[in-house]
Protein backbone atom coordinates (compact mmCIF):
# COMPACT_ATOMS: atom_id res chain seq x y z
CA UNK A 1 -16.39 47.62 -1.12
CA UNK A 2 -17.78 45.66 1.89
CA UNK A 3 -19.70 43.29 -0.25
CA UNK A 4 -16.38 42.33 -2.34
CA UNK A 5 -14.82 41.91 1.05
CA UNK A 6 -17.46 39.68 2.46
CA UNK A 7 -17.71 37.76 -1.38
CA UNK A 8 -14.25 37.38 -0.70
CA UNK A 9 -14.22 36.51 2.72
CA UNK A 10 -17.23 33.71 1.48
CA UNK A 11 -15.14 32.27 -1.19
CA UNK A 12 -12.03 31.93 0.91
CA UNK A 13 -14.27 30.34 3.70
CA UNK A 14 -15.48 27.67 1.05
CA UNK A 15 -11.71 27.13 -0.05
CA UNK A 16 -11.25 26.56 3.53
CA UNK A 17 -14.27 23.90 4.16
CA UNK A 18 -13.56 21.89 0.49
CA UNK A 19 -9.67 21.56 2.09
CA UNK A 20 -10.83 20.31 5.04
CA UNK A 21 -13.18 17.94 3.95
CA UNK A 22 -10.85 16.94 1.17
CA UNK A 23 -8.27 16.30 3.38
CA UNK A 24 -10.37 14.13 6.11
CA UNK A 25 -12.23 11.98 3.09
CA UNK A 26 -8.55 11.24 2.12
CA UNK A 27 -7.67 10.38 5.99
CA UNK A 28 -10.77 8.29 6.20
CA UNK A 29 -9.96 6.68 2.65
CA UNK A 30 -6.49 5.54 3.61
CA UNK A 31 -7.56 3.93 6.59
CA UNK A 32 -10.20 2.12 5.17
CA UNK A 33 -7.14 0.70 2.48
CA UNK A 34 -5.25 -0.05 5.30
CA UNK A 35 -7.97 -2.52 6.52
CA UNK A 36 -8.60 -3.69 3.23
CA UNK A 37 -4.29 -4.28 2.58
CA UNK A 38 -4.23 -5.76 6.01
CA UNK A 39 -3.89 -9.09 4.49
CA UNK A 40 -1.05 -9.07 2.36
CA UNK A 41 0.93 -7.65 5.40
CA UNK A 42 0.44 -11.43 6.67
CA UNK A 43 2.34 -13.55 3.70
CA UNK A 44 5.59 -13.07 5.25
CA UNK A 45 8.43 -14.77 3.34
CA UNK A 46 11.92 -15.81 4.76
CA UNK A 47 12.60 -17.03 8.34
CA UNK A 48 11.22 -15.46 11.47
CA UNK A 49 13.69 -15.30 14.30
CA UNK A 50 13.17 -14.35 17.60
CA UNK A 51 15.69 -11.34 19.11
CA UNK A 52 15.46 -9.13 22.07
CA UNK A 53 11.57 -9.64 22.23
CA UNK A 54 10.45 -9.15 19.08
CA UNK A 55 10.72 -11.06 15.28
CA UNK A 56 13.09 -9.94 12.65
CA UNK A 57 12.92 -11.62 8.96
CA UNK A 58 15.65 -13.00 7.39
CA UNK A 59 14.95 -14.27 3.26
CA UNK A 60 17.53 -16.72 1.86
CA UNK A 61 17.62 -18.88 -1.17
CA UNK A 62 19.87 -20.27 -3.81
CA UNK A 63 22.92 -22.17 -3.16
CA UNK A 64 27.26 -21.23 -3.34
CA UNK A 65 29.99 -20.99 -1.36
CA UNK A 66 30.15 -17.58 -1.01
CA UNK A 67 26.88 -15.84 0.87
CA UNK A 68 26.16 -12.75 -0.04
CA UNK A 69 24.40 -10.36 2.89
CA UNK A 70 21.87 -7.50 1.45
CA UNK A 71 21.26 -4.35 3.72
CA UNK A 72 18.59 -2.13 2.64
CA UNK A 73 18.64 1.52 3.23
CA UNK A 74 16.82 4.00 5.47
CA UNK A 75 13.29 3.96 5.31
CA UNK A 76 13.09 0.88 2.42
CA UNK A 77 9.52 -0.37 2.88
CA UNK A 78 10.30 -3.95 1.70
CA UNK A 79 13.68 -4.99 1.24
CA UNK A 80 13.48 -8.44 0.77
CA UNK A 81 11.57 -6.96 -2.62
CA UNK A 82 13.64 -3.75 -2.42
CA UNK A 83 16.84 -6.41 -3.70
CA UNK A 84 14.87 -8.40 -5.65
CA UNK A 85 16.02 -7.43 -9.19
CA UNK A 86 19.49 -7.64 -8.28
CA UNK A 87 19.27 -11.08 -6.14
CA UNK A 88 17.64 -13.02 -8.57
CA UNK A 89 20.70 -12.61 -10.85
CA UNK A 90 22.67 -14.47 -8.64
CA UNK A 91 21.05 -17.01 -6.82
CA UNK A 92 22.36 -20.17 -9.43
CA UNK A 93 25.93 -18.98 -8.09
CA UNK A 94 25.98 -17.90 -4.61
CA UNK A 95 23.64 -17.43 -1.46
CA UNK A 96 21.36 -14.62 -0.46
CA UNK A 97 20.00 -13.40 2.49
CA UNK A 98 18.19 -9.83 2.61
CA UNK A 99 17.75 -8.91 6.74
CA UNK A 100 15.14 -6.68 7.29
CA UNK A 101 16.12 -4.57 10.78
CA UNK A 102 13.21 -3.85 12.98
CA UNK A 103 11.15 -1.48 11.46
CA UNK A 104 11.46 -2.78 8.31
CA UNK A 105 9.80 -5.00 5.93
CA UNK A 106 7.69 -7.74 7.86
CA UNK A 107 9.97 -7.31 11.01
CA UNK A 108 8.53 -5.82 14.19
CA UNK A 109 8.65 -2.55 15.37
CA UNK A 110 11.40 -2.03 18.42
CA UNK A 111 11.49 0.33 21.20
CA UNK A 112 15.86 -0.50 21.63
CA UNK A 113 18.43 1.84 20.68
CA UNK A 114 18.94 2.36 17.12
CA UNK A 115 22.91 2.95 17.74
CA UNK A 116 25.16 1.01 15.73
CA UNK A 117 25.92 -1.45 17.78
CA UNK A 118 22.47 -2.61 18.81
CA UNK A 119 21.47 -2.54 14.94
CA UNK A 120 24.90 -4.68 14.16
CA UNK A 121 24.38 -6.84 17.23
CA UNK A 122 20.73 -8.06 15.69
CA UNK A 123 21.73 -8.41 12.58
CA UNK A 124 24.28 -11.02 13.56
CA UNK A 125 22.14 -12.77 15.74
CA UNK A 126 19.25 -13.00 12.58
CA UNK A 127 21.69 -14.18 10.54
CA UNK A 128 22.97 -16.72 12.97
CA UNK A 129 19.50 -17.62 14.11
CA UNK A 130 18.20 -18.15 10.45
CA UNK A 131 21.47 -20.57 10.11
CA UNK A 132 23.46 -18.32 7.93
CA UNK A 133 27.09 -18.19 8.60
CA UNK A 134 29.74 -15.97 8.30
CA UNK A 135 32.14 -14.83 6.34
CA UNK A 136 29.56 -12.59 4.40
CA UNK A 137 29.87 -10.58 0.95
CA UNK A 138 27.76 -7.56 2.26
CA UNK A 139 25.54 -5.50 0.09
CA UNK A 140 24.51 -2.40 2.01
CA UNK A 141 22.72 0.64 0.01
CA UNK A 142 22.31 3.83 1.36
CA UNK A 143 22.68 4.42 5.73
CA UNK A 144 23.19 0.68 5.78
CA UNK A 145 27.25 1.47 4.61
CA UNK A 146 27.66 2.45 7.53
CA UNK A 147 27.08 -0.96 9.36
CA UNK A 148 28.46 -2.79 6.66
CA UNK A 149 32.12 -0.44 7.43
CA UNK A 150 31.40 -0.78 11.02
CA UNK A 151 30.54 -4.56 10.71
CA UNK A 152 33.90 -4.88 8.59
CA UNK A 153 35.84 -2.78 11.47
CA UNK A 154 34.79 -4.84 14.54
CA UNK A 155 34.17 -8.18 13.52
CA UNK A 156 37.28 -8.78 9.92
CA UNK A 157 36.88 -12.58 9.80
CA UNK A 158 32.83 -12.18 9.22
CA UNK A 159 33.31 -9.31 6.51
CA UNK A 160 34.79 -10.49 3.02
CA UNK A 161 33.99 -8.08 1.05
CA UNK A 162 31.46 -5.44 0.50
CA UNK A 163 29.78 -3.64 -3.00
CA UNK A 164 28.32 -0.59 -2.16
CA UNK A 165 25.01 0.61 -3.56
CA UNK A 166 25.06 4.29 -3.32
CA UNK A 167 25.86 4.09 0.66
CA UNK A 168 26.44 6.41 3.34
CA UNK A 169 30.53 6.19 3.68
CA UNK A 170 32.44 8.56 6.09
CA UNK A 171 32.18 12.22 4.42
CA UNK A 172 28.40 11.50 3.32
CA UNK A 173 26.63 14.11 5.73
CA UNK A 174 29.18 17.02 4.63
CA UNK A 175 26.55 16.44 1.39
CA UNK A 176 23.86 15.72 2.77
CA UNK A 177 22.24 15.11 6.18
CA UNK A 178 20.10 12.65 7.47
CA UNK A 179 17.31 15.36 8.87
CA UNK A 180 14.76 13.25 11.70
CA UNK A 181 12.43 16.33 10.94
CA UNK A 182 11.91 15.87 7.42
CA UNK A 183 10.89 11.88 8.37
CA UNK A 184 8.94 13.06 10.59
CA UNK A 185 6.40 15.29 7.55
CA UNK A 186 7.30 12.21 5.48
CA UNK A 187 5.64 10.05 8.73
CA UNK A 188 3.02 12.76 8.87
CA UNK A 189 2.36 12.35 4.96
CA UNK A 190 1.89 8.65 4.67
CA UNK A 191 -0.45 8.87 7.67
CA UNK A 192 -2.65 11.04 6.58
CA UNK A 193 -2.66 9.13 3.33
CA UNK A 194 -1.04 11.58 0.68
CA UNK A 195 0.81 8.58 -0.96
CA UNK A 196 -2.42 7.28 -1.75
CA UNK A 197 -2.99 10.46 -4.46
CA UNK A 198 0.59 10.17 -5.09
CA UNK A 199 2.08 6.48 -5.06
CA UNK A 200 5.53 5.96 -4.35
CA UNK A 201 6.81 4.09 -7.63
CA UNK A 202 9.13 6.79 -8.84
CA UNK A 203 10.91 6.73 -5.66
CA UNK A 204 11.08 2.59 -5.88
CA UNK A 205 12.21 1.74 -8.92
CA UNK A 206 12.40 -2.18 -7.88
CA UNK A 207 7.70 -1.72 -8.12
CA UNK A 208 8.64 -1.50 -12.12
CA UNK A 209 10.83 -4.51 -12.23
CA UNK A 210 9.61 -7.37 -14.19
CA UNK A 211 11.53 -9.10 -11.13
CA UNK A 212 8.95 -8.89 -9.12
CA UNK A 213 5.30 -10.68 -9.49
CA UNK A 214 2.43 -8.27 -9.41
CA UNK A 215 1.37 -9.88 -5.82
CA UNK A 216 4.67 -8.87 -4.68
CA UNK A 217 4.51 -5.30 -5.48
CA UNK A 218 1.41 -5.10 -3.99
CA UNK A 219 2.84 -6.30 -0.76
CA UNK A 220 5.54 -3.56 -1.41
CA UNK A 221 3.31 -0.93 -1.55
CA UNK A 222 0.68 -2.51 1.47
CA UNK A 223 4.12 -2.24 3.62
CA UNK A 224 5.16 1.47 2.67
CA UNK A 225 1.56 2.60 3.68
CA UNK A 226 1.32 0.47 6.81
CA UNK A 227 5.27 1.22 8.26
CA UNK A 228 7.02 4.34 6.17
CA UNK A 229 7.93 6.94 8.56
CA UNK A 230 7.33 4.51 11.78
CA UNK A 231 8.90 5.63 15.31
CA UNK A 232 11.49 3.38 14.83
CA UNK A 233 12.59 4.47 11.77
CA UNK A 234 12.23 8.41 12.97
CA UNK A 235 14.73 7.07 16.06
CA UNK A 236 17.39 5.52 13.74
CA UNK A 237 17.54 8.79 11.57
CA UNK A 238 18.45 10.42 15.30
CA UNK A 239 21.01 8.40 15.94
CA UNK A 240 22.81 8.48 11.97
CA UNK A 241 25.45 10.76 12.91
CA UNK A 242 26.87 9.29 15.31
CA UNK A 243 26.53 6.11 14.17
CA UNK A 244 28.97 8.00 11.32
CA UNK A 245 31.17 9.16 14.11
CA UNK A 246 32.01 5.60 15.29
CA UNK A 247 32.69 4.46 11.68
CA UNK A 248 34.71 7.42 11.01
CA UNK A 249 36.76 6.87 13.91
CA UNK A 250 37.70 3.15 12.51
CA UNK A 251 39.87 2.53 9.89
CA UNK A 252 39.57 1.74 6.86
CA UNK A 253 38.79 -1.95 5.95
CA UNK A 254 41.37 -3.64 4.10
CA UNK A 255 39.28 -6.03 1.98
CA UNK A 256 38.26 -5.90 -1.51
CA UNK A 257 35.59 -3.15 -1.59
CA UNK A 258 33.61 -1.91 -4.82
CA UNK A 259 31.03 1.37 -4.76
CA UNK A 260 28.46 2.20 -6.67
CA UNK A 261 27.63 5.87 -6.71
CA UNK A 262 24.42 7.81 -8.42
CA UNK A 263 24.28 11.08 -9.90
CA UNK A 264 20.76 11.00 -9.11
CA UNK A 265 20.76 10.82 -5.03
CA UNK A 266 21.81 14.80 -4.81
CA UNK A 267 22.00 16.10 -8.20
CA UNK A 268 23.44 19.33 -6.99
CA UNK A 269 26.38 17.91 -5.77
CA UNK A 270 26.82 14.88 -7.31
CA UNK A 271 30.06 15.40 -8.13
CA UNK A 272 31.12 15.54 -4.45
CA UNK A 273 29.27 12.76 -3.33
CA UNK A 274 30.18 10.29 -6.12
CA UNK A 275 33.49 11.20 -4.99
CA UNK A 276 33.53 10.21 -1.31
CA UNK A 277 34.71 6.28 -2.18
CA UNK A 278 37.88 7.69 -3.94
CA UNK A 279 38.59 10.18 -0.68
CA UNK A 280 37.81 7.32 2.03
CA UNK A 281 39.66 4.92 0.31
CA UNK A 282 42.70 6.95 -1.32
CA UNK A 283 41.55 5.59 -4.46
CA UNK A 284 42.59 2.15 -3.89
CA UNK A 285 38.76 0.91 -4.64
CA UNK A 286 36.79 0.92 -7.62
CA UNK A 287 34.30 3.25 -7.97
CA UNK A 288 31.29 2.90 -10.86
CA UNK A 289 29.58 6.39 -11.12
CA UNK A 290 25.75 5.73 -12.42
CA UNK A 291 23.59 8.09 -14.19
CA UNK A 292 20.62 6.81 -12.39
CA UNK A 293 18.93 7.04 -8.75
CA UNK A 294 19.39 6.66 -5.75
CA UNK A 295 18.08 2.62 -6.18
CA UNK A 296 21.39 1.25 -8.29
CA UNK A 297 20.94 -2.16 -7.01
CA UNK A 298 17.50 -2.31 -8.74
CA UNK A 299 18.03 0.23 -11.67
CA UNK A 300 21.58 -0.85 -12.43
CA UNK A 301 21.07 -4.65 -11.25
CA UNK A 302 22.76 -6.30 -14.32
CA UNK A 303 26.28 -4.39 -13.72
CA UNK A 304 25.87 -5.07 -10.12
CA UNK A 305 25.39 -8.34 -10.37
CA UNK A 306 28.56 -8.42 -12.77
CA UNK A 307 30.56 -6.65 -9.73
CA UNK A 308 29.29 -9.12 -6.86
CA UNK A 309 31.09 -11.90 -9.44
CA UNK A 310 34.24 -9.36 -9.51
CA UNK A 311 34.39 -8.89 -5.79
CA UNK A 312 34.15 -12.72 -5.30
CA UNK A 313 37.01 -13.38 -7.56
CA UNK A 314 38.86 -10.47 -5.65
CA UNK A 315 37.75 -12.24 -2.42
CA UNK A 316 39.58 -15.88 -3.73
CA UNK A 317 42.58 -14.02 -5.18
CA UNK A 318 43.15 -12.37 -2.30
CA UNK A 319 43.16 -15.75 0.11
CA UNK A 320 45.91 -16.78 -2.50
């Protein structure tokens, strides 16, 4: 009996050992990729502006009347990418800007408040800065609704009209919660490198989009492993419920809206949360439930595209 213990005792030791050194080879193996992806982290597109002492990036191209404002969700690695597939649809009609917050894409990292209206503040001043004026058609998808709302609420005359992708409305965390500690394993993950066994294309669907050049998805993925899960990112999940307690308290804005909602996001109770734009709104807005994920803007990018065209003609009727 005590040899079967210690054989067992032995085997569970080696377990133990081939873990370990399993998981510090992987540590040391996503560090030296890190290095080696260093330099696609440097070909930065769009226009660097300067605000509260660091650099945010603002992309813009194509030409229109109408400009049309993307704002990507929590945690989006690249979203001047991230948009991509549903941008380049409609760049011969109207023009784009994608602004990456800090702690996203090729922006900088901040140490600031990650409240609402710090985050609102510097995305104004971007825009401004990269000589983009307002009014705006805003895209937001996912926690970025709730800026686009808020934006809409403090500041009418620079807010349009706004198509939702999947977004975080007033009601959204009675489905499902923003959780800082979950971010904080997903920070943990990507550090010690377990996206490198795993990659992170099923959760981007925009990496499978003939949209994007293959340079550019590598630049995607060089930017998920480098920033996902950064202490910025960790302090604006902290701060998402309140930030849903000042849009709550607003009202609702009374300009043409359109939402997108998935199936996909929370399965479970997708039913509920495909409902929220028809509760917030009273049903006065449309809303286009998607069998898809959480992603619509790049997995549904046609229709989208089709409903920024909608909203614009909504926009002009509505100035009649």
């Amino acid at each position: 009996m005590k040899k079967i213990l210690k054989r067992i005792g032995i085997a569970i030791l080696i377990f133990l050992l081939i873990d370990i050194l399993a998981i510090v080879g992987l540590f040391i193996y996503h560090r030296i990729m890190l290095k080696k992806e260093a330099p696609l982290l440097e070909k930065t597109v769009g226009t660097p502006v300067s605000i509260d002492g660091g650099t945010m990036y603002v992309y813009s191209e194509g030409e229109g009347e109408k400009t049309v404002v993307f704002l990507s969700g929590y945690g989006t690695s690249s979203p001047i990418y991230d948009f991509k597939p549903l941008y380049s649809r409609l760049t011969d009609e109207f023009r784009i800007a994608v602004v990456e917050k800090f702690g996203y894409g090729f922006s900088d990292e901040t140490d600031l408040p990650r409240d609402l209206d710090t985050m609102l503040s510097q995305t104004r001043r971007a825009l401004t800065g990269a000589g983009i004026e307002a009014p705006y058609i805003l895209v937001p998808h996912s926690a970025s609704g709730m800026e686009a709302l808020y934006w809409a609420q403090q500041y009418p005359d620079e807010v349009s009209g706004i198509l939702f992708s999947d977004a975080a409305i007033p009601g959204a965390y009675e489905v499902t919660s923003q959780n800082p500690l979950l971010d904080k394993v997903m920070a943990w993950a990507v550090d010690l490198g377990a996206f490198r066994v795993v990659p992170p294309v099923s959760v981007y669907p925009a990496l499978s989009s003939p949209a994007l050049t293959e340079e550019e998805k590598q630049v995607y993925l060089a930017l998920f492993q480098a920033k996902r899960g950064s202490e910025t990112l960790i302090r604006e999940a902290e701060c998402a419920e309140e930030n849903m307690k000042k849009v709550s308290a607003g009202s609702v804005p009374e300009i043409p809206m359109i939402f997108y909602t998935s199936t996909g996001y929370d399965s479970e109770h997708a039913d509920v949360w495909c409902s929220l734009p028809d509760r917030y709104t009273g049903g006065t807005a449309k809303n286009v439930r998607c069998q898809c994920g959480h992603y619509v803007h790049a997995e549904k990018a046609e229709e989208m595209a089709s409903s920024v065209r909608e909203l614009a003609g909504m926009i002009d009727e509505a100035k009649q």
